[in-house]
Protein backbone atom coordinates (compact mmCIF):
# COMPACT_ATOMS: atom_id res chain seq x y z
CA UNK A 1 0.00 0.00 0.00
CA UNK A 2 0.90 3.44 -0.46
CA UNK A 3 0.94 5.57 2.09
CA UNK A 4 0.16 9.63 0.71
CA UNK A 5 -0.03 12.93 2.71
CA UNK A 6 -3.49 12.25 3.65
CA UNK A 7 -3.13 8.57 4.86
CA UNK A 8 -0.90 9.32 7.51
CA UNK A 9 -1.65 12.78 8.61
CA UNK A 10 -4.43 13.61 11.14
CA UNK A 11 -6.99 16.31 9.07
CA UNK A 12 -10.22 18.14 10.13
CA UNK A 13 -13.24 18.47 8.04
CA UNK A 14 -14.65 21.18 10.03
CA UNK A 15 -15.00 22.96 13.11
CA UNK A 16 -18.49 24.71 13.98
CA UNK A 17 -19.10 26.69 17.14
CA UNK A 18 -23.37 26.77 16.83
CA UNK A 19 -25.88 28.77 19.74
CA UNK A 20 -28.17 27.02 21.46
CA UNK A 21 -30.72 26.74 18.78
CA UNK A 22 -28.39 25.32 15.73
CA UNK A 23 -27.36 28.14 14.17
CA UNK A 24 -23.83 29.44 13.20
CA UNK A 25 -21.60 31.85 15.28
CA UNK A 26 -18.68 30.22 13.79
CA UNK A 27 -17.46 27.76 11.04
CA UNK A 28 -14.88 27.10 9.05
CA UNK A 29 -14.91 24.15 6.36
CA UNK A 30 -11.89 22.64 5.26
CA UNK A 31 -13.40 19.82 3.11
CA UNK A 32 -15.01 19.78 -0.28
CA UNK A 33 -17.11 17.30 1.00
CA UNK A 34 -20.39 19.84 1.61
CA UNK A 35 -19.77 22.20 -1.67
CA UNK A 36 -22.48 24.41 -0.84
CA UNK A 37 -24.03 26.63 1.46
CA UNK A 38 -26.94 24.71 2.01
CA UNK A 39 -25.46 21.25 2.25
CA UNK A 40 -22.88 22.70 4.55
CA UNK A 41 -26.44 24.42 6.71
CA UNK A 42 -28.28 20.83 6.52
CA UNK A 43 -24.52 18.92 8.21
CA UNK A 44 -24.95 21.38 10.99
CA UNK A 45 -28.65 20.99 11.39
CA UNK A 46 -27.76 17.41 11.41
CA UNK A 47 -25.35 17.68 13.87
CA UNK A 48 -27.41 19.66 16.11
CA UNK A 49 -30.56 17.12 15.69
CA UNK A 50 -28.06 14.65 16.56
CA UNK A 51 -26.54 16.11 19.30
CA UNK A 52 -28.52 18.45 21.43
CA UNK A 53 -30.04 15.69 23.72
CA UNK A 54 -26.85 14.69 25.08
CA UNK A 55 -25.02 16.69 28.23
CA UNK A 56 -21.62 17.12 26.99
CA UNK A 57 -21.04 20.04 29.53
CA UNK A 58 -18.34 18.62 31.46
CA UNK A 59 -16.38 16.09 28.73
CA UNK A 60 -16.15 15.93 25.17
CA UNK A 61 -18.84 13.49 23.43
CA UNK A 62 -18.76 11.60 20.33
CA UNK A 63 -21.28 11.07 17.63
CA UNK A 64 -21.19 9.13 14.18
CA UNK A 65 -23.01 10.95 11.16
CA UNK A 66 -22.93 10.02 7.79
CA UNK A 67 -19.46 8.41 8.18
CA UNK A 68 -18.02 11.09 9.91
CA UNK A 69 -16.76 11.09 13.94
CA UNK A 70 -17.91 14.22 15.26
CA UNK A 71 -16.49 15.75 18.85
CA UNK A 72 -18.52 18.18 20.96
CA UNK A 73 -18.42 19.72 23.57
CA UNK A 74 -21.23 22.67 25.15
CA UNK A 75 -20.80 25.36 27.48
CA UNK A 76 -23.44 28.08 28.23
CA UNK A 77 -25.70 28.69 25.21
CA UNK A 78 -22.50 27.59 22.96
CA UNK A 79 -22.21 24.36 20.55
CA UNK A 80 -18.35 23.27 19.94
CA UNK A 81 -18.10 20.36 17.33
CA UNK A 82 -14.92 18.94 15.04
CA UNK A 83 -15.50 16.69 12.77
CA UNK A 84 -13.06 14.16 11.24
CA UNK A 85 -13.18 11.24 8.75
CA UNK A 86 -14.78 7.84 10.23
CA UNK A 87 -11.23 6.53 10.31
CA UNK A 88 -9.55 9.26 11.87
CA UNK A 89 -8.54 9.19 16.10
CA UNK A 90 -11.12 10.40 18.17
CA UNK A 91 -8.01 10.99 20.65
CA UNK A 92 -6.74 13.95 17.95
CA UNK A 93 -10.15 15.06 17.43
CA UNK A 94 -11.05 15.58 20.89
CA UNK A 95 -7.52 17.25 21.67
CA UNK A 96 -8.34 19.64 18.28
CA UNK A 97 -11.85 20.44 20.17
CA UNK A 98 -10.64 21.07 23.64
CA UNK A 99 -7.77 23.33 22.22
CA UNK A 100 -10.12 25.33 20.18
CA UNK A 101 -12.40 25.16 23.47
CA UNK A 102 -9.90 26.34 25.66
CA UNK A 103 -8.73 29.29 23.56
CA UNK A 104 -12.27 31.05 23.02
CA UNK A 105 -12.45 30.52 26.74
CA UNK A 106 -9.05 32.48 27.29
CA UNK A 107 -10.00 35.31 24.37
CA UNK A 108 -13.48 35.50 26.14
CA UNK A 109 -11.61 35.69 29.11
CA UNK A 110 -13.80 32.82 31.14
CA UNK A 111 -16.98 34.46 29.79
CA UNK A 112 -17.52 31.87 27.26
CA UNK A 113 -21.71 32.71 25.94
CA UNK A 114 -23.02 33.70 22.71
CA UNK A 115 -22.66 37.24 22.87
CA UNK A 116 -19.70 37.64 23.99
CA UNK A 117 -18.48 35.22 20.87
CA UNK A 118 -20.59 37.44 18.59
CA UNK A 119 -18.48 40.41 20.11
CA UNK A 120 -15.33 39.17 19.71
CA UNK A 121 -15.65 36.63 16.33
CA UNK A 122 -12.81 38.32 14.69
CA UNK A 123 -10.48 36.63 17.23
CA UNK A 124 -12.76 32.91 17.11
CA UNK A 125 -12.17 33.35 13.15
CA UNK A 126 -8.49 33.80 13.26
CA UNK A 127 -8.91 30.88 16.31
CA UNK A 128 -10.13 28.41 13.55
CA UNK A 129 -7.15 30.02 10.94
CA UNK A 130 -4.08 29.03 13.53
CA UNK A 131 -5.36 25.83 14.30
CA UNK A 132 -5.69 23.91 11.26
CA UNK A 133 -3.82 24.68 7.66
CA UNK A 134 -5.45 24.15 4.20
CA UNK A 135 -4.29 24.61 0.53
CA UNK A 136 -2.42 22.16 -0.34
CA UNK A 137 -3.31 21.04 -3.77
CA UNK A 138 -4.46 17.06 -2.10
CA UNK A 139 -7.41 18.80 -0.25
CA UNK A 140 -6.19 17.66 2.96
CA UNK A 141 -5.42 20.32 5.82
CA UNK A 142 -3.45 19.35 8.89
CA UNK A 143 -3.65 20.21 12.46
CA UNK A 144 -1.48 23.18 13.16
CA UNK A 145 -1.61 23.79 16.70
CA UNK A 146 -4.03 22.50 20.09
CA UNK A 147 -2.38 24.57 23.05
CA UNK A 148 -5.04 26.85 23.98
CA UNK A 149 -2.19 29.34 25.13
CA UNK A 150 -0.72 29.56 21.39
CA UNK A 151 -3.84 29.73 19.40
CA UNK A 152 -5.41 32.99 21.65
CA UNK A 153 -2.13 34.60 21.93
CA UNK A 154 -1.67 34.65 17.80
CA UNK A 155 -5.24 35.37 17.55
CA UNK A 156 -4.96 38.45 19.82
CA UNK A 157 -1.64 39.34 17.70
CA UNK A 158 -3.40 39.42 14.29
């Protein structure tokens, strides 16, 4: 077998940060695999649906949906979810989350809710830039960085 770039290198599909009701405060798609806006709107209704039942308040869940692993994690009115491939770690998945987590929770400066996200989304945007890297010409983007401590310090130097 041959191994290629994408076969032994972690990669995201997504990250979403949704509100309490499903709907975006933050995304970022790294995949082709939801081309447009609306199939990229019905994943995270989807993921919602799926999801919103459970109390993932205090660890990081996981959730299959359509052949995709999907870790979450809620706090206040806010939705965290990374999705990978249905072959990729969960253990990588859950550290991408819980870095991401941790380092809205420093920029928000422990007031982690939806307002305060929609206040300061310029810094969860650049968040989502630092920690994974796209555009190489395979379509597969790698994990940049998890410490919580990096990604809000270079998303408070942008």
């Amino acid at each position: 077998m041959k191994w290629g770039f994408g076969e032994s290198c972690p990669s995201i599909k997504n990250i979403l940060l949704l509100d309490s009701e499903g709907k975006r405060v933050a995304v970022k798609y790294y995949s082709g695999e939801w081309p447009t806006n609306a199939a990229k709107e019905a994943f995270e209704k989807a993921v919602f649906t799926k999801t919103q039942k459970t109390n993932a308040r205090t660890e990081a869940e996981i959730a299959m949906l359509e052949n995709n692993i999907i870790v979450y994690k809620f706090v206040q009115d806010l939705h965290f979810f990374v999705t990978g491939g249905e072959d990729e770690n969960e253990l990588i998945l859950a550290t991408v989350l819980q870095g991401f987590f941790d380092a809205v929770g420093l920029l928000l400066r422990g007031n982690v809710d939806k307002k305060e996200a929609l206040e300061n989304l310029d810094l969860i945007l650049l968040c989502l830039d630092e920690i994974v890297d796209g555009g190489y010409a395979t379509y597969y983007f790698i994990i940049l960085e998890t410490d919580a401590n990096v990604i809000a310090g270079k998303g408070c130097k942008s």
